[in-house]
Protein backbone atom coordinates (compact mmCIF):
# COMPACT_ATOMS: atom_id res chain seq x y z
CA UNK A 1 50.30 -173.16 -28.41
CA UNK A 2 50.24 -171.14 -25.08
CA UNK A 3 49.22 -167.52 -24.91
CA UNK A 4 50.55 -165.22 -22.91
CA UNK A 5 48.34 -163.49 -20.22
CA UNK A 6 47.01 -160.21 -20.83
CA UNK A 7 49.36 -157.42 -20.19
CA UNK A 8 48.70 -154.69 -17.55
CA UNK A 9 49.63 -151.58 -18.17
CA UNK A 10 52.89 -150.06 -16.09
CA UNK A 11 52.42 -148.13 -13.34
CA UNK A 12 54.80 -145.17 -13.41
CA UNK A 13 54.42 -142.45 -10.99
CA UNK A 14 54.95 -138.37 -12.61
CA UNK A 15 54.35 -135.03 -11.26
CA UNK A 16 51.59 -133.22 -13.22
CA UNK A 17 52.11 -129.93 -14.15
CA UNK A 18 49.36 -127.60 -15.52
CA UNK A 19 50.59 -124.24 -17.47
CA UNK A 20 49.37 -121.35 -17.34
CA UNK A 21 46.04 -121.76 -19.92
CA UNK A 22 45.24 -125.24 -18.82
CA UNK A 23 44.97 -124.03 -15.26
CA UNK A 24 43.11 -120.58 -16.82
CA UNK A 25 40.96 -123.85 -18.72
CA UNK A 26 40.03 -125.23 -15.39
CA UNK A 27 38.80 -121.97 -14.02
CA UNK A 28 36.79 -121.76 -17.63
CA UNK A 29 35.53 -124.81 -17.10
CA UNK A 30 34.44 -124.50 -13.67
CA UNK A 31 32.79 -121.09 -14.38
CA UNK A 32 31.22 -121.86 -17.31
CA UNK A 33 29.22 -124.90 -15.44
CA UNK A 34 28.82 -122.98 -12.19
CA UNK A 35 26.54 -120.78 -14.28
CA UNK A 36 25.09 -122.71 -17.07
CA UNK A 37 25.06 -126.02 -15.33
CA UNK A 38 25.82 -125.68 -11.39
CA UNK A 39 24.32 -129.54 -10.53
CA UNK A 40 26.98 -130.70 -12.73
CA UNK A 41 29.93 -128.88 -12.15
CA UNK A 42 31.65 -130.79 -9.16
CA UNK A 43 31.22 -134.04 -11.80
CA UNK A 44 33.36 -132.26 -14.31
CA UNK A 45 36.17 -131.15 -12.05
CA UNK A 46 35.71 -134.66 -10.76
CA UNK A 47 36.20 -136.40 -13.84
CA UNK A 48 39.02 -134.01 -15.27
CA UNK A 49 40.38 -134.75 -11.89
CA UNK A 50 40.22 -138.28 -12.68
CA UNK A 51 41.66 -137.93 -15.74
CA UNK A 52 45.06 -135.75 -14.18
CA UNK A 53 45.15 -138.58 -11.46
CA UNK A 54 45.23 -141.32 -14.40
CA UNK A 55 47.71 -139.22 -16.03
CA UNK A 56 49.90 -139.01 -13.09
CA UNK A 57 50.32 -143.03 -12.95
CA UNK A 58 49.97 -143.43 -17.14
CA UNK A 59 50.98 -140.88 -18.57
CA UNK A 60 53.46 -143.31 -20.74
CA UNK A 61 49.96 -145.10 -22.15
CA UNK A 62 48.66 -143.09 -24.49
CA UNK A 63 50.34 -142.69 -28.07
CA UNK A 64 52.10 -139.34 -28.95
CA UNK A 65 49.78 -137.52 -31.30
CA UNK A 66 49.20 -134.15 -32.91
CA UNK A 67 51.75 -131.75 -32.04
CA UNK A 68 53.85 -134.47 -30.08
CA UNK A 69 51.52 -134.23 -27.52
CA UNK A 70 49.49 -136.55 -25.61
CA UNK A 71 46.14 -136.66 -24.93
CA UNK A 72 43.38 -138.56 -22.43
CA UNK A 73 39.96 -138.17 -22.40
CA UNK A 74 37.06 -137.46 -19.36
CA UNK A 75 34.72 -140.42 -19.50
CA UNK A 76 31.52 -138.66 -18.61
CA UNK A 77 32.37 -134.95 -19.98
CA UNK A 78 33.73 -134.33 -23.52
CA UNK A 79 37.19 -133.09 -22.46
CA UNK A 80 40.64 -133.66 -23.53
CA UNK A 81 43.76 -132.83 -21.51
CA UNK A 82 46.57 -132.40 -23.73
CA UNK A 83 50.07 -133.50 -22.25
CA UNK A 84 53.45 -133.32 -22.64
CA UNK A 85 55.67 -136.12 -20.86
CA UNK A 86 59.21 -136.35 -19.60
CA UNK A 87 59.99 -139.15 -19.04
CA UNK A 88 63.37 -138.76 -17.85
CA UNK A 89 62.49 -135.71 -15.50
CA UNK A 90 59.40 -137.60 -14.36
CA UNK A 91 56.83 -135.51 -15.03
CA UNK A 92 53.93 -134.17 -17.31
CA UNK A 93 53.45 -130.59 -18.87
CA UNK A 94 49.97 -130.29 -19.34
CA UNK A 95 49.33 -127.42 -22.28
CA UNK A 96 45.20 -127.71 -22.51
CA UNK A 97 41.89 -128.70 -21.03
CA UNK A 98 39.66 -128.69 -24.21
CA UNK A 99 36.08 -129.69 -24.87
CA UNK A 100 35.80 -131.91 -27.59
CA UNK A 101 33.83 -129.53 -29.95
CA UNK A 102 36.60 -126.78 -29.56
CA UNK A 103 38.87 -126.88 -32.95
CA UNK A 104 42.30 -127.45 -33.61
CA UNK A 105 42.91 -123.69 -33.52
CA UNK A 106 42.66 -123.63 -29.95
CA UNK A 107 45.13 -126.32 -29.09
CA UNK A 108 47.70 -124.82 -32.32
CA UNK A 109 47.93 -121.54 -30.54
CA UNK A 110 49.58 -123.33 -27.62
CA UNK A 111 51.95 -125.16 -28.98
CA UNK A 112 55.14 -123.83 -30.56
């Protein structure tokens, strides 16, 4: 029996687009570890920048979940950016930038 080699995932280049609140996220995010945390805060925009740039190349990757949205994970930090994808237009709404311990309430209110 042969087996096939492992598949790697399609590159696919989209424009990233951050609304409103998950550009007002970033600036919560930046300000909240500028105070509470300053040593750490250029690793957080790093990694959530890390996560936008994956994003940008596969955004197709991850499964639609909750709310028909999409999400992707920081590696180091405990945030989720929440996406929306067009494929056809070839690019990515992005509707939050939420730590992990933040409920569902704060991603509902964002979504209609």
């Amino acid at each position: 029996m042969e087996v096939a080699p492992p598949r790697t995932p399609q590159r696919v280049s989209y424009t990233v687009r951050l609304l409103a609140n998950a550009q007002r996220d970033l600036s919560d995010i930046e300000a909240y570890y500028d105070e509470k945390v300053p040593r750490e805060a250029e690793r957080c925009l790093d990694a959530i920048e890390a996560a936008l740039d994956w994003i940008a190349d596969y955004a197709h990757q991850p499964p639609v979940s909750r709310f028909g949205l999409r999400r992707v994970s920081t590696e180091t930090f405990r945030y989720s950016v929440w996406y929306r994808l067009f494929e056809e237009e070839r690019f990515v709404q992005v509707i939050a930038i939420l730590h992990h311990r933040r409920g569902d309430d704060a991603l509902t209110e964002r979504v209609p």
